[in-house]
N, C-alpha and C. Protein backbone atom coordinates (compact mmCIF):
# COMPACT_ATOMS: atom_id res chain seq x y z
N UNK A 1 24.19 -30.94 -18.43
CA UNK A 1 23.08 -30.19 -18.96
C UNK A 1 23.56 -29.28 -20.08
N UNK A 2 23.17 -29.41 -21.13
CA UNK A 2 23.24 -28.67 -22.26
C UNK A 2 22.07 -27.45 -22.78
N UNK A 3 22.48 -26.51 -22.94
CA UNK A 3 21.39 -25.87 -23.55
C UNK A 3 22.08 -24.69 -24.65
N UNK A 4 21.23 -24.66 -25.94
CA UNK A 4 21.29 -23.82 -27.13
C UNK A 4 23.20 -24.31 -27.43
N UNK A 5 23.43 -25.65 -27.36
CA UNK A 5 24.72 -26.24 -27.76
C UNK A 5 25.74 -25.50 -26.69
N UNK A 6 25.82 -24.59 -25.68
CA UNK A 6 26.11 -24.42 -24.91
C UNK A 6 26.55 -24.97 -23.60
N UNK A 7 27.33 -24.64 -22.85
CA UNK A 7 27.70 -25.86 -21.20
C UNK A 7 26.28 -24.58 -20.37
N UNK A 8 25.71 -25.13 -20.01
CA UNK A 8 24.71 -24.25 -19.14
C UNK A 8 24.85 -24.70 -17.20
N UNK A 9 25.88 -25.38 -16.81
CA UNK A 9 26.34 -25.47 -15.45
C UNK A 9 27.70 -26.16 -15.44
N UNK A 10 28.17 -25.35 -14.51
CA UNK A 10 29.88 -25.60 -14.54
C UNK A 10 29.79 -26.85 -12.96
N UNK A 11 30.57 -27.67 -13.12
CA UNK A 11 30.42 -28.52 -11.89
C UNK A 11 31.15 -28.12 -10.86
N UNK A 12 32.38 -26.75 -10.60
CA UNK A 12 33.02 -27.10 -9.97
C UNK A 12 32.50 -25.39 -9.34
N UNK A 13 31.72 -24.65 -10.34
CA UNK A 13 31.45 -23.37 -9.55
C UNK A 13 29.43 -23.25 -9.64
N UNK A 14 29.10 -24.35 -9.97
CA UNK A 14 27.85 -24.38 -9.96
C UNK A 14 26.65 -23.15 -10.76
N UNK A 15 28.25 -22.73 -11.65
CA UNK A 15 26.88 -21.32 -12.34
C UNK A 15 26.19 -21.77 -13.13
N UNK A 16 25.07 -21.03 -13.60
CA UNK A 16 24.35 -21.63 -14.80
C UNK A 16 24.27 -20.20 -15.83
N UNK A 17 24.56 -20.52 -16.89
CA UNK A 17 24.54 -20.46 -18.23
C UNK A 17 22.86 -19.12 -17.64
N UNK A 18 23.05 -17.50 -18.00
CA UNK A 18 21.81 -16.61 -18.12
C UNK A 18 21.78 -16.52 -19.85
N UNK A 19 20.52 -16.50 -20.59
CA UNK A 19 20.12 -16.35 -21.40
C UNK A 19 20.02 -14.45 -21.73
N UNK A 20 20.26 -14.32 -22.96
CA UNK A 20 20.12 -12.77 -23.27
C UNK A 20 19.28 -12.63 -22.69
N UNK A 21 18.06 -12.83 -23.20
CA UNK A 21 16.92 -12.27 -23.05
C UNK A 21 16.60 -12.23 -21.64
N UNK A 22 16.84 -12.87 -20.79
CA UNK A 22 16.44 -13.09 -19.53
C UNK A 22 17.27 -11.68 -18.63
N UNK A 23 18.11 -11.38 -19.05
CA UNK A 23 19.68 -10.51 -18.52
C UNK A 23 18.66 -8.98 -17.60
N UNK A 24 18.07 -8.55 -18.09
CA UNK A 24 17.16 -7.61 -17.46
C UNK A 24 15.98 -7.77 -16.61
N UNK A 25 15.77 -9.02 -16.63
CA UNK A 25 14.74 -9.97 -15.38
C UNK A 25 15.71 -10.17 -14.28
N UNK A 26 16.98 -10.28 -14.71
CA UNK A 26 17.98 -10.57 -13.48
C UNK A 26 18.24 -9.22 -12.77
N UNK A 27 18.80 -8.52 -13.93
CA UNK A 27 19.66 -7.40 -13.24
C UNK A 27 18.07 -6.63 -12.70
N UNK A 28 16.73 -6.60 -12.83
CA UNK A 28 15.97 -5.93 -12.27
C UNK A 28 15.79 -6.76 -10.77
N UNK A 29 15.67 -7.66 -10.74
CA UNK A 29 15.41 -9.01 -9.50
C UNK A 29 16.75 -8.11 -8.67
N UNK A 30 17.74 -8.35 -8.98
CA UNK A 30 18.82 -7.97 -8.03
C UNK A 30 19.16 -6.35 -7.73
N UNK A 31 18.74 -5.89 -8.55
CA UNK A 31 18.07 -4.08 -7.94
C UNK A 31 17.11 -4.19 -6.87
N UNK A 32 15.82 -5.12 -6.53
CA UNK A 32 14.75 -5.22 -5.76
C UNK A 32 15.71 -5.81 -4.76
N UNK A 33 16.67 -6.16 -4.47
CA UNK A 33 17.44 -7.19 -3.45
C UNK A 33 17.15 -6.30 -1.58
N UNK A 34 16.98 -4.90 -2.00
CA UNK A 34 16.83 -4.45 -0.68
C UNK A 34 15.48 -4.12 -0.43
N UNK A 35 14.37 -4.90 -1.39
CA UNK A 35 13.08 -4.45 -1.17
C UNK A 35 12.41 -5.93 -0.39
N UNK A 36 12.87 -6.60 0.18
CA UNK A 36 12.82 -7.83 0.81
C UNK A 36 11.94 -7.39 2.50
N UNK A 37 10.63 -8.35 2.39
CA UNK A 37 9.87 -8.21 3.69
C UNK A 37 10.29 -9.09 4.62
N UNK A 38 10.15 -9.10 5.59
CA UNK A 38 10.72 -10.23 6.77
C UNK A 38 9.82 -10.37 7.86
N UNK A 39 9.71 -12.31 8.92
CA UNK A 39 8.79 -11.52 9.51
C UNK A 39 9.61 -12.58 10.63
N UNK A 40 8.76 -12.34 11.70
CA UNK A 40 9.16 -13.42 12.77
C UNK A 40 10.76 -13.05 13.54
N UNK A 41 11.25 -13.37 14.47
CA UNK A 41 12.20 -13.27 15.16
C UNK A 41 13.22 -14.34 14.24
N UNK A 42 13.17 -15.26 13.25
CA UNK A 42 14.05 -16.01 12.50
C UNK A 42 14.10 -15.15 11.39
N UNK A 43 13.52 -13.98 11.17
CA UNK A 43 14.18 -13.00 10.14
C UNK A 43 13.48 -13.90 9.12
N UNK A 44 12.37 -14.72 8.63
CA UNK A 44 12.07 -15.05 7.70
C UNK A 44 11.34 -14.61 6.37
N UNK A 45 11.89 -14.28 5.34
CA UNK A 45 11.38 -13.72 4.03
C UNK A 45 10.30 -13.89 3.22
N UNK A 46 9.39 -13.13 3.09
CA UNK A 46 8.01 -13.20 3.27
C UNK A 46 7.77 -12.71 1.18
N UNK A 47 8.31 -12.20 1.16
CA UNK A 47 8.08 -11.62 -0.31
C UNK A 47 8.45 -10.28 -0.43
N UNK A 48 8.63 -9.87 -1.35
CA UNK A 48 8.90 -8.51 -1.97
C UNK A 48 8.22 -7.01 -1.32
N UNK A 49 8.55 -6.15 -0.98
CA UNK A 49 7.75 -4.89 -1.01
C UNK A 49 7.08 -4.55 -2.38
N UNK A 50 6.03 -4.42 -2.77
CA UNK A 50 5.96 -3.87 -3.83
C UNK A 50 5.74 -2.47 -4.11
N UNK A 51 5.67 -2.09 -3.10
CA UNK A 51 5.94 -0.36 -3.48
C UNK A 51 7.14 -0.04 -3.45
N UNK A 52 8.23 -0.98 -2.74
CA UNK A 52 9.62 -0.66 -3.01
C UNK A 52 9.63 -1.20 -4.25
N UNK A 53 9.30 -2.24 -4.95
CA UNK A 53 9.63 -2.73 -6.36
C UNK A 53 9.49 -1.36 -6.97
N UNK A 54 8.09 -0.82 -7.09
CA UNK A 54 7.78 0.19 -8.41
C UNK A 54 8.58 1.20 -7.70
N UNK A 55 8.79 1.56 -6.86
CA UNK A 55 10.09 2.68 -6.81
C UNK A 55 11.31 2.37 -7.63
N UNK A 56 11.74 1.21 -7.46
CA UNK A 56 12.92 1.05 -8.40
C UNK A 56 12.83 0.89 -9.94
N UNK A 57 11.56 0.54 -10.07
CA UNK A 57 11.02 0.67 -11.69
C UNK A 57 11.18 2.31 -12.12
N UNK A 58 10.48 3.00 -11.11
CA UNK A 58 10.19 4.13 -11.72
C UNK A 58 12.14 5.15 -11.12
N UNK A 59 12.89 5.05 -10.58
CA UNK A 59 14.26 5.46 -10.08
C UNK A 59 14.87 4.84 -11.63
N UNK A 60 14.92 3.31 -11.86
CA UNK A 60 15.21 3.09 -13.18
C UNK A 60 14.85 3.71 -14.74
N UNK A 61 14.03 4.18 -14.55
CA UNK A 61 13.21 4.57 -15.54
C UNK A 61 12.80 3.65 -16.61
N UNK A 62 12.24 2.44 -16.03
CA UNK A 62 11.54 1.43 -16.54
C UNK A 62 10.49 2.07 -17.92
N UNK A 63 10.57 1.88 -18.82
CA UNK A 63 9.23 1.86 -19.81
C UNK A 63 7.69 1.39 -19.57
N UNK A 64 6.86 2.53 -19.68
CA UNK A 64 5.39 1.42 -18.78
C UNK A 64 5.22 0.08 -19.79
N UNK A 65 5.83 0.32 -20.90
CA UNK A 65 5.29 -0.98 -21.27
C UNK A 65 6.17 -1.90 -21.23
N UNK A 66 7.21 -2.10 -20.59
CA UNK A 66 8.07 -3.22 -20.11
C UNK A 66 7.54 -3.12 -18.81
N UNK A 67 6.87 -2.54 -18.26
CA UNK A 67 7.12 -3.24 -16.72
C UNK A 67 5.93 -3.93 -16.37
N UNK A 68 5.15 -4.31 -17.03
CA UNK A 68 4.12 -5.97 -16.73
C UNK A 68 4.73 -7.07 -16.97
N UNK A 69 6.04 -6.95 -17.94
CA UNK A 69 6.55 -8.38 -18.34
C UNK A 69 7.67 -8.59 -17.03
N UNK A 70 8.16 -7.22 -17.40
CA UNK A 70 9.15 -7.27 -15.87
C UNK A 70 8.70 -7.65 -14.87
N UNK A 71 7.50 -7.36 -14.67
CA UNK A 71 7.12 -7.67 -12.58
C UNK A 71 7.02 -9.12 -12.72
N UNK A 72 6.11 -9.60 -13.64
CA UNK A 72 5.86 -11.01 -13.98
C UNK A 72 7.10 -12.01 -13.84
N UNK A 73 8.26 -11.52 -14.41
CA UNK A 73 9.28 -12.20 -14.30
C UNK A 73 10.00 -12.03 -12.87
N UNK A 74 9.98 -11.17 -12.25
CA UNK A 74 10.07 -10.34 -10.51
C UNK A 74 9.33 -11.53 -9.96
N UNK A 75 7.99 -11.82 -10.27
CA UNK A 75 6.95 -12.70 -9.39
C UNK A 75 7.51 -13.99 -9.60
N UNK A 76 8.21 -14.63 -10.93
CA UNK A 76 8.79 -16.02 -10.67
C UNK A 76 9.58 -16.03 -9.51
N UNK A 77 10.90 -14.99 -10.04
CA UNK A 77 12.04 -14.91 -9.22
C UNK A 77 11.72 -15.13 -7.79
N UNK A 78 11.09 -14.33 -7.45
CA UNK A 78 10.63 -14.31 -6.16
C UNK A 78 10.11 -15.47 -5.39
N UNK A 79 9.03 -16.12 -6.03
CA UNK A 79 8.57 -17.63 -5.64
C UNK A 79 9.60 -18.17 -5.67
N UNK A 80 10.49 -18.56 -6.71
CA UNK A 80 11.19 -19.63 -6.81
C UNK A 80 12.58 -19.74 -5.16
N UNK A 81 12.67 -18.18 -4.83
CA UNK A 81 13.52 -17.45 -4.07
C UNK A 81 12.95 -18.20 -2.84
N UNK A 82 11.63 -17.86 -2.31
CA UNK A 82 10.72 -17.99 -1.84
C UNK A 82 10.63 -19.59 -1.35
N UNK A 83 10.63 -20.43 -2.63
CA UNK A 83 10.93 -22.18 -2.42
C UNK A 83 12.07 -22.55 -1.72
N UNK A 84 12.93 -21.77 -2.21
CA UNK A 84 14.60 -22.24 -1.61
C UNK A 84 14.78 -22.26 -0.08
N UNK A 85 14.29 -20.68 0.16
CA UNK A 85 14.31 -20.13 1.48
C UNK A 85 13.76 -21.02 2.32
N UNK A 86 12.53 -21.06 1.82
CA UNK A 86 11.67 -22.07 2.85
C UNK A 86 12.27 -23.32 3.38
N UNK A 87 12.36 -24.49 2.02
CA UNK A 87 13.23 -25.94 1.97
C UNK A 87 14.31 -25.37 3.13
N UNK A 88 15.65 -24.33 2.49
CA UNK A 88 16.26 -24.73 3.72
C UNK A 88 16.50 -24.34 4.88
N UNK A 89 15.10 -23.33 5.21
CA UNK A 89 14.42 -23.26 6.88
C UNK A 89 13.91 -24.42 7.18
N UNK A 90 13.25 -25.35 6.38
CA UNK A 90 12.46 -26.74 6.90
C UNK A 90 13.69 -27.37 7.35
N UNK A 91 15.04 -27.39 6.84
CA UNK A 91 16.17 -28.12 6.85
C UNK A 91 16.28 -27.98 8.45
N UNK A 92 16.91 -26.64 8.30
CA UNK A 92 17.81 -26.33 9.14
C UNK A 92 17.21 -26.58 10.72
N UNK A 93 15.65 -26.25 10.69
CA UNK A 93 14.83 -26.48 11.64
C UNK A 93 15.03 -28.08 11.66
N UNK A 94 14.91 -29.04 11.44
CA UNK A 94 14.87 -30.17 11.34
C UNK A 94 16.21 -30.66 11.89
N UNK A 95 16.86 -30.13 11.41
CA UNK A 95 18.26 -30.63 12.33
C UNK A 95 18.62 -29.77 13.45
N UNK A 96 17.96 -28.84 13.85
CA UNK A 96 18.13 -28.42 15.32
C UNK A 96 16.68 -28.97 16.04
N UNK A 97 16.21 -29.70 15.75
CA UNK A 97 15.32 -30.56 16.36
C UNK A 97 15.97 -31.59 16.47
N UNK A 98 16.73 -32.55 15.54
CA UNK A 98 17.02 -34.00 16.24
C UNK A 98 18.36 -33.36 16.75
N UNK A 99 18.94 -32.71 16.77
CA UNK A 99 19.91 -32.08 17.97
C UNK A 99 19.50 -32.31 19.64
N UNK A 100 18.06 -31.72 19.53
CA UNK A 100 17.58 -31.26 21.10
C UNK A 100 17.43 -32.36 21.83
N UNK A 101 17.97 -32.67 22.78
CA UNK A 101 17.02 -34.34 23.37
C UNK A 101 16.08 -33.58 23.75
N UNK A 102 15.64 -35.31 24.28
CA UNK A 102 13.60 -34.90 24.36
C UNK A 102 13.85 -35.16 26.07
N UNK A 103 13.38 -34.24 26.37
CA UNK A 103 13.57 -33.70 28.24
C UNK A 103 12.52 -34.39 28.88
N UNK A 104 12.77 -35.22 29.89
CA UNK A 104 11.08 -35.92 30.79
C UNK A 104 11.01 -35.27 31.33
N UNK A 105 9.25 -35.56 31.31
CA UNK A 105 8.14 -34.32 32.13
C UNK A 105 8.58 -33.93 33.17
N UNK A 106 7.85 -33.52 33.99
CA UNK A 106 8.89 -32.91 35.49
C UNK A 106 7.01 -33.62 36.19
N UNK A 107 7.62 -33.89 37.29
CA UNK A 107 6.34 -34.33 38.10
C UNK A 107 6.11 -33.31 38.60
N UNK A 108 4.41 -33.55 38.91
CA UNK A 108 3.32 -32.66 38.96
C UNK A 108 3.38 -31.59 38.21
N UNK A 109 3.48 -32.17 36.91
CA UNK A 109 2.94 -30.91 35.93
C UNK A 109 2.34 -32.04 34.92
């Protein structure tokens, strides 16, 4: 994968190539890293706090007029975060299912 004549993924450490412009969508995404909701006894990640987000906007001293483009880019991150998580809970669930044998009924029930 190539991008802007650039190597944009290394094969042997799997990084990818961050764009300038993008560099403050990241480093804000990974400031929010402890604003993470959870639910269920599997600790599963539900989405962002967003009153913890704008705390760290406003602790940062975010510009009001950067921070609609910022959250917007927060809201990809997050989904995309969001996709991963999920896929490999579907995984992982899936193989501790064909793990389990399947137990016969018990009579009289």
């Amino acid at each position: 994968m190539e991008g802007r004549g650039e190597l944009t993924w290394c094969g042997q450490c799997q990084a990818v190539e961050l764009w300038p412009e993008n560099i403050p969508s990241v480093l804000f995404y990974l400031s929010c890293e402890t604003q993470w909701r959870y639910a269920g006894m599997s600790n599963v990640p539900t989405g962002l706090d967003y009153a913890g987000v704008r705390a760290v906007m406003a602790l940062q001293a975010i510009p009001a007029a950067d921070r609609p483009g910022l959250f917007e880019d927060l809201q990809v991150l997050e989904r995309a975060y969001l996709e991963v998580s999920n896929a490999r809970l579907a995984k992982e669930n899936e193989k501790a299912k064909a793990k389990t044998p399947n137990r016969p009924a018990r009579p009289g029930r």
